[in-house]
Protein backbone atom coordinates (compact mmCIF):
# COMPACT_ATOMS: atom_id res chain seq x y z
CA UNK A 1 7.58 -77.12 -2.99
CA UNK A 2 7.19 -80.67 -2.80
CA UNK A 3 4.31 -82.73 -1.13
CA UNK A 4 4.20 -84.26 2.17
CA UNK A 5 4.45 -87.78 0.96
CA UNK A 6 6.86 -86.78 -1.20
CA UNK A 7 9.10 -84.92 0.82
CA UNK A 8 8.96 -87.77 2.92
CA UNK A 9 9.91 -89.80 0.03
CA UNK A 10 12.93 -88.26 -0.55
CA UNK A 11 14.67 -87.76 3.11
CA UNK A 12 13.90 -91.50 3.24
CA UNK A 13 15.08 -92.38 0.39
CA UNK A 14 18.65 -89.75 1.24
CA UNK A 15 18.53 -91.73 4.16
CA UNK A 16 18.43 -95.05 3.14
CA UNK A 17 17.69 -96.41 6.63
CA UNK A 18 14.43 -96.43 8.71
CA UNK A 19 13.93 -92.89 10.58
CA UNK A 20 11.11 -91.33 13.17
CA UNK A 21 9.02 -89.35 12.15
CA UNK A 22 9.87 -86.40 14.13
CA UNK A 23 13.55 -86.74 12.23
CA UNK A 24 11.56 -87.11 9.03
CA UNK A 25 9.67 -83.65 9.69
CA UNK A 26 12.87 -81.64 10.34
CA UNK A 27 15.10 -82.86 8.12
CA UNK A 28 11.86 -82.15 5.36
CA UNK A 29 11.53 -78.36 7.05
CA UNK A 30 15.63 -77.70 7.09
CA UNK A 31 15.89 -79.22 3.34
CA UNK A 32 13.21 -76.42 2.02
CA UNK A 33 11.18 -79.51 0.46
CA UNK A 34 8.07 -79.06 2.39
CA UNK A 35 6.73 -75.69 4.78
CA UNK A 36 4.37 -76.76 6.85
CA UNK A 37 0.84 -74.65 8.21
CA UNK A 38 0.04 -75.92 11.19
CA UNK A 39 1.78 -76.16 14.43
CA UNK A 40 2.46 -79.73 14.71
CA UNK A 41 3.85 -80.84 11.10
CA UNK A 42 5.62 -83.87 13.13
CA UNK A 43 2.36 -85.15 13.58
CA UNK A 44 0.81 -83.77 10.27
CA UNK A 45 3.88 -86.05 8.87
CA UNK A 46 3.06 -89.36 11.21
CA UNK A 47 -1.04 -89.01 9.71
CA UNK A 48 0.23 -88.68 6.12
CA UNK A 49 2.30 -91.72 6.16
CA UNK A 50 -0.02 -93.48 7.94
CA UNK A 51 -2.84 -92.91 6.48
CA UNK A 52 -0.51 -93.69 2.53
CA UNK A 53 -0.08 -97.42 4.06
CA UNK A 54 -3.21 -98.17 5.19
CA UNK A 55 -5.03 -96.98 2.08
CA UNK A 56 -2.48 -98.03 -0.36
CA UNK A 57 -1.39 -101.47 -0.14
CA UNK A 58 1.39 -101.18 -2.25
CA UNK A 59 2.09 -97.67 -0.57
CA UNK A 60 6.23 -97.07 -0.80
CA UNK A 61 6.53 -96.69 3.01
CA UNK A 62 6.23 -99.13 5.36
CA UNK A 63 6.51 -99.06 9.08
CA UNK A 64 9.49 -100.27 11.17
CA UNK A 65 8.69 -99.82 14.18
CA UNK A 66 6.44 -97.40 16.79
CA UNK A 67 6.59 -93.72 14.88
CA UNK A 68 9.63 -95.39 12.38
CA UNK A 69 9.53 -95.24 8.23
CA UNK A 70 11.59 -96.81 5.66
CA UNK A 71 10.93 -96.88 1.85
CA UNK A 72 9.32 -100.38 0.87
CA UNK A 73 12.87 -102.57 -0.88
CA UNK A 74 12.37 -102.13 -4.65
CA UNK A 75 10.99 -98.70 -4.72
CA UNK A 76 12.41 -96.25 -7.67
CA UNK A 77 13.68 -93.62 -7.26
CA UNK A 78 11.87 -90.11 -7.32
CA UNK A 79 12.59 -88.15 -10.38
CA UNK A 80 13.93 -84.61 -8.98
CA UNK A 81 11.58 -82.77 -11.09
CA UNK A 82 8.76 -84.20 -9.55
CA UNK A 83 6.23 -82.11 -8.22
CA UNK A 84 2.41 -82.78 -8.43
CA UNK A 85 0.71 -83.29 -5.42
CA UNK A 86 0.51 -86.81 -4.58
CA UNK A 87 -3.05 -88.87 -4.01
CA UNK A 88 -2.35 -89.45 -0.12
CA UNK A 89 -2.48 -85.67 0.41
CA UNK A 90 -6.23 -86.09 -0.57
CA UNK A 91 -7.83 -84.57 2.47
CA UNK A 92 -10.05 -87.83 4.00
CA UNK A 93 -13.94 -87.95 4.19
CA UNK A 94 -14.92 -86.88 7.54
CA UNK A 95 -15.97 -90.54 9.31
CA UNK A 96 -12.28 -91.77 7.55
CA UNK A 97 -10.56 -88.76 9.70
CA UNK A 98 -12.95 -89.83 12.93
CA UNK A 99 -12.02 -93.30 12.18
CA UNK A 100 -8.54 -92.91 11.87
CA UNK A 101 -8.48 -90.04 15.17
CA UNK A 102 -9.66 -92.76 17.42
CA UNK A 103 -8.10 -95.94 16.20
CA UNK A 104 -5.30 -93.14 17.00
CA UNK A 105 -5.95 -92.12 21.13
CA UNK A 106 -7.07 -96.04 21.33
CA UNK A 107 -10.56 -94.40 23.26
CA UNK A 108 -13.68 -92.55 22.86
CA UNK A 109 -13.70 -89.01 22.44
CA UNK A 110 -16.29 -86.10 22.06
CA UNK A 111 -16.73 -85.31 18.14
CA UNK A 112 -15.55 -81.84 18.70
CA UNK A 113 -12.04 -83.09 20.10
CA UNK A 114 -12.18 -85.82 17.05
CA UNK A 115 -12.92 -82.70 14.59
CA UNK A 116 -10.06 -80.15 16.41
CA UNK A 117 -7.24 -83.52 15.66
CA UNK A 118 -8.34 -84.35 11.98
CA UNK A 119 -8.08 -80.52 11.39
CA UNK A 120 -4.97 -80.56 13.21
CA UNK A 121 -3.17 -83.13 11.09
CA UNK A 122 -5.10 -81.61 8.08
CA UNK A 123 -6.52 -85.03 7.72
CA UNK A 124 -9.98 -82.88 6.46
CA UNK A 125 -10.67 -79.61 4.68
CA UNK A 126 -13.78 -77.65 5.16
CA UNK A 127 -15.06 -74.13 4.38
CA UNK A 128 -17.87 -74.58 7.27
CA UNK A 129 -17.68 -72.61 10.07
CA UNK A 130 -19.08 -75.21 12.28
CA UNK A 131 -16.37 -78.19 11.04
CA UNK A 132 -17.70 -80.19 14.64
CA UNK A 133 -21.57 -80.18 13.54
CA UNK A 134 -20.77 -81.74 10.61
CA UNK A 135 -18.25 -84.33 11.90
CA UNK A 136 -21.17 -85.51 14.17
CA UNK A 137 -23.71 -85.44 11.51
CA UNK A 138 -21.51 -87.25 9.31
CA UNK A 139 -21.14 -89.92 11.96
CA UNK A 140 -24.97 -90.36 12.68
CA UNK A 141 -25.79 -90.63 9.20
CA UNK A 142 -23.44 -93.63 8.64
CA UNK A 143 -24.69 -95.09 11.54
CA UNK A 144 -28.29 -94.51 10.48
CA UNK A 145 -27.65 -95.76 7.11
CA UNK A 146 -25.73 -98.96 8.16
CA UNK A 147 -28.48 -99.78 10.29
CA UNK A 148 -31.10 -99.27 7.39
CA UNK A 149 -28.81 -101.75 4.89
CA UNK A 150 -28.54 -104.21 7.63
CA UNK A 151 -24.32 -104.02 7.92
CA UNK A 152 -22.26 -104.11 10.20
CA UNK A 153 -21.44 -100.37 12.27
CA UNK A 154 -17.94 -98.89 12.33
CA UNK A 155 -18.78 -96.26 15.27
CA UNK A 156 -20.37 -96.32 18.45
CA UNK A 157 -22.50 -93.88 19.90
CA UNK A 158 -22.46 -93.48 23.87
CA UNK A 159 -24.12 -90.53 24.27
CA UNK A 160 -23.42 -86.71 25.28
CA UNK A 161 -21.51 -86.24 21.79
CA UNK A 162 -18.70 -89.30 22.94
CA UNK A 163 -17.93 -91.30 19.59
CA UNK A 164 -16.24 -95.10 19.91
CA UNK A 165 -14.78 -97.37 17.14
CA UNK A 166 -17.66 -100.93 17.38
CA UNK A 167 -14.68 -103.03 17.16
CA UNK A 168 -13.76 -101.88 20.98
CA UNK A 169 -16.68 -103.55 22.17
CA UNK A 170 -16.49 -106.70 24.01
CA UNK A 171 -18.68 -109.79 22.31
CA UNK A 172 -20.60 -112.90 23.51
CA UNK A 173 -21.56 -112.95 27.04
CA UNK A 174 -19.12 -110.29 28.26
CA UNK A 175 -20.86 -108.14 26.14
CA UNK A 176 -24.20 -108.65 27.15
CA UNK A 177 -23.16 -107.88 30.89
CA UNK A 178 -21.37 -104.77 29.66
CA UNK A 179 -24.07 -103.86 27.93
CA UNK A 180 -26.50 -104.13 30.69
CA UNK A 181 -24.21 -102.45 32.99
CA UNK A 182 -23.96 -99.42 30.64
CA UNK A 183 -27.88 -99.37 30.70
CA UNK A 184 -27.61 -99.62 34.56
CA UNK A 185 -25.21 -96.44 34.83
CA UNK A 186 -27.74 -94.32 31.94
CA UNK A 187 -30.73 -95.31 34.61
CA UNK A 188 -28.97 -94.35 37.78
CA UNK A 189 -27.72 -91.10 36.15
CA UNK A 190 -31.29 -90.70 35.42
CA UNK A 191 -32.27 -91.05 39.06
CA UNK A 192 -30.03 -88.63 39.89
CA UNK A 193 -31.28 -85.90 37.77
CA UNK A 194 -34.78 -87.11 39.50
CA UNK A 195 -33.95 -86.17 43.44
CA UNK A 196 -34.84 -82.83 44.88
CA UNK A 197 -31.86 -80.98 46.47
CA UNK A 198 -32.08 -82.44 50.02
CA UNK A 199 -31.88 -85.93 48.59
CA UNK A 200 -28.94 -85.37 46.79
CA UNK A 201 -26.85 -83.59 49.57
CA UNK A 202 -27.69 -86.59 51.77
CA UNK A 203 -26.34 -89.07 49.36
CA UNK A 204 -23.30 -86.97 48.61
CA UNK A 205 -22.96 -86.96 52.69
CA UNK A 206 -22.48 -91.16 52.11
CA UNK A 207 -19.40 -90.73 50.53
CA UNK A 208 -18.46 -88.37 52.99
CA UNK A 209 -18.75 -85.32 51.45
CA UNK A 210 -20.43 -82.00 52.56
CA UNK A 211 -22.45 -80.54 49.43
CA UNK A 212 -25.12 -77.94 48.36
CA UNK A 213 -26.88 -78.36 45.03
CA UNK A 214 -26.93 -75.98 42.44
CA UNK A 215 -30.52 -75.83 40.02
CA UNK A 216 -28.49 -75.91 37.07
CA UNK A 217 -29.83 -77.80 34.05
CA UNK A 218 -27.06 -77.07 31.39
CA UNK A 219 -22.99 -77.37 32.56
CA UNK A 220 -21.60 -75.57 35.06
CA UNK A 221 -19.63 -72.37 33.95
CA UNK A 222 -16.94 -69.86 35.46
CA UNK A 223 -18.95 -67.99 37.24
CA UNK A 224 -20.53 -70.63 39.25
CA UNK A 225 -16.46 -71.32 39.98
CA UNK A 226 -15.86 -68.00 41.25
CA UNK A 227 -19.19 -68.13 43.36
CA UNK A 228 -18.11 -71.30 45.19
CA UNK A 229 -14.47 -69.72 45.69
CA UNK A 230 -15.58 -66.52 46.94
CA UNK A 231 -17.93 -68.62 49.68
CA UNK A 232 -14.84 -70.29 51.31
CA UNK A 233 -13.97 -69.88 54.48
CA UNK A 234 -9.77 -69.91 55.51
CA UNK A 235 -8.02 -73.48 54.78
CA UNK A 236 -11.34 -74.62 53.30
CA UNK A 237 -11.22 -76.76 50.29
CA UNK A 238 -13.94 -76.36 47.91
CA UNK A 239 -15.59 -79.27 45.40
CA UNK A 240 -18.79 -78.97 43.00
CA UNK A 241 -20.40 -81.74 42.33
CA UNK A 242 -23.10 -81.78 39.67
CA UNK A 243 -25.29 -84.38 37.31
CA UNK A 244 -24.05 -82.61 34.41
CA UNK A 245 -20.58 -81.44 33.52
CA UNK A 246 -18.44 -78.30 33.46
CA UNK A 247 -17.66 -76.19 30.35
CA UNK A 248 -13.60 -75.20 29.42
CA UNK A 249 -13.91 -71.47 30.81
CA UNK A 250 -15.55 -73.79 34.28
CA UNK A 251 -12.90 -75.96 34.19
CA UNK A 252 -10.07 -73.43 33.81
CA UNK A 253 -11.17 -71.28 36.31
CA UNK A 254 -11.24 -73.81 38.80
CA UNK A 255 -7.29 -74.55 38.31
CA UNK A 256 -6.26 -71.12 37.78
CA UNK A 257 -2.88 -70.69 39.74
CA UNK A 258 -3.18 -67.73 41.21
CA UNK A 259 -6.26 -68.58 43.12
CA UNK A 260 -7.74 -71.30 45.44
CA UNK A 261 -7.86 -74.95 43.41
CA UNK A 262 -11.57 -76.29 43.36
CA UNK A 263 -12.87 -80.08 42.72
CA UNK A 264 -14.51 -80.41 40.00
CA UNK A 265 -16.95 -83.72 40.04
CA UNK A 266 -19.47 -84.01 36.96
CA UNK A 267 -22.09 -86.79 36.72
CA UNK A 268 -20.12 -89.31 34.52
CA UNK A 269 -17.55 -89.71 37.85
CA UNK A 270 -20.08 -89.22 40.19
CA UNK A 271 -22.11 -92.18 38.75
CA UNK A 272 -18.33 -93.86 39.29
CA UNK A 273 -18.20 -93.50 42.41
CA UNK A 274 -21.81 -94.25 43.31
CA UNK A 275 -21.21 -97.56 41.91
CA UNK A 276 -17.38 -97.97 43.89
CA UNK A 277 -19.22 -97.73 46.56
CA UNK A 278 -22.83 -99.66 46.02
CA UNK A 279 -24.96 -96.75 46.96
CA UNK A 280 -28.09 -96.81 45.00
CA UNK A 281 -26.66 -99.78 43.36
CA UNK A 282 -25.46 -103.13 44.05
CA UNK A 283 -23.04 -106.53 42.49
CA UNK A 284 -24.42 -108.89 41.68
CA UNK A 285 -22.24 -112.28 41.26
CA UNK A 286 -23.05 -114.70 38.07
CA UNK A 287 -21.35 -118.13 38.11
CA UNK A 288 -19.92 -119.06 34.13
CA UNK A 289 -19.02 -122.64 33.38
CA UNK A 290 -16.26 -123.13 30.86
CA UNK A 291 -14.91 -126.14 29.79
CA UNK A 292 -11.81 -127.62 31.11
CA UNK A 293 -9.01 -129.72 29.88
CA UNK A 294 -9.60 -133.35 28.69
CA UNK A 295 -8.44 -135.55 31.63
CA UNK A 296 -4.83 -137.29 31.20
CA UNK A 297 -4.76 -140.97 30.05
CA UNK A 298 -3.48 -143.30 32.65
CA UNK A 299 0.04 -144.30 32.93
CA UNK A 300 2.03 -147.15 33.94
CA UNK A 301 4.27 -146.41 36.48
């Protein structure tokens, strides 16, 4: 059974054209040259090849186009006895796979979605049981040693477990103000975890919303759900609102079809919307002076 990169090699090179690589998958699968594991191998296949041109500059594929492959002009042949497994099957070092994940979804993501996709496309291999723990330690030690040796970071770290690629970040004066205004949101979130329950159903009332608070210091779970559900009167519409955030059995149970929907609101959008609407907050204008064009030499008429 041949490789990924190499049964890639060869439908390409059958093909002799440029194909996706969803086509590239199947025709791999219904040729026998390559049984995949996992339960996307269309995007086990799209990693692979991806991951062979960006490490290997004089990888045989090259990319044609959004998800398309061809075979680089010039490249032999593969020898049908050929077999061993191929250096771009190498499973990746963890912050490669995280790297690679989010230059991916083009966004930040929690390390434990960033661990469940490099596992996915089989862009990793670990015996751990805890494969998430040691995506994020793997990420804070690069970051901790970068900053020791004085160069520059690859990822950036916004907090609750979300993981960004540095070279998303806006520079100069831009980002200074986005800066600041990230340190703005952290300190209002902050004053929200600081008012007593009265407080915060009054400020929930400014946005026009009816609320009770919950004393609940870690994210809201199912039960809480069902608990809010079972309070609701007939045509009522339920929402929780909290500082924190929900868990997946929370969030599930508060879409589950056979029962009434409830709004879920966690502190992230909350903090959103408190700043939509200048409550606690306000804009400030600032006035930037850039240069304009040179003025236009005189002409005769």
């Amino acid at each position: 059974m041949s490789t990924v990169l190499e049964a890639a090699r060869r439908i390409l090179q059958k093909a002799n054209q440029p194909l996706h690589y969803k086509d590239i998958a199947k025709r791999m699968i219904d040729d026998g040259l390559w049984k995949p594991e996992g339960k996307t191998p269309a995007a086990t296949v799209n990693a692979r090849l991806a991951v062979a041109i960006k490490d290997d500059p004089k990888s045989p594929f090259v990319r044609t186009g959004p998800g398309e492959f061809t075979l680089r002009d010039g490249v032999a042949p593969m020898p049908e006895s050929a077999s061993a497994p191929g250096a771009g099957d190498e499973p990746m070092s963890f912050t490669e796979a995280a790297e690679f994940v989010l230059k991916k979804h083009g966004k930040p993501m929690h390390y434990s979605a960033i661990t469940d996709e490099a596992l996915k496309l089989k862009l990793i291999q670990t015996a751990g049981r805890t494969p998430e723990a040691t995506m994020y330690a793997q990420i804070i030690q690069e970051t901790q040693r970068r900053e020791k040796r004085g160069e520059p970071q690859r990822f950036d770290r916004k907090g609750g477990g979300i993981v960004g690629l540095v070279a998303w970040n806006p520079v100069g004066v831009e980002g200074q103000i986005a800066k600041h205004n990230e340190t703005i949101r952290k300190a209002l979130r902050q004053r929200l975890h600081g008012l007593d329950p009265a407080e915060f159903e009054a400020l929930v009332g400014r946005l026009a919303v009816q609320a009770k608070r919950w004393k609940q210091g870690n994210n809201i779970q199912a039960p809480t759900i069902q608990q809010v559900r079972g309070s609701l009167g007939a045509h009522e519409q339920g929402l929780i609102i909290t500082t924190s955030d929900f868990s997946p059995g929370a969030r599930t149970e508060a879409l589950r079809s056979d029962a009434t929907p409830v709004g879920l609101l966690n502190g992230e959008r909350l903090v959103s919307l408190l700043i939509e609407h200048q409550i606690l907050v306000r804009r400030e204008p600032h006035e930037m002076l850039q240069l304009g064009d040179p003025p236009k030499e005189a002409t005769d008429a």
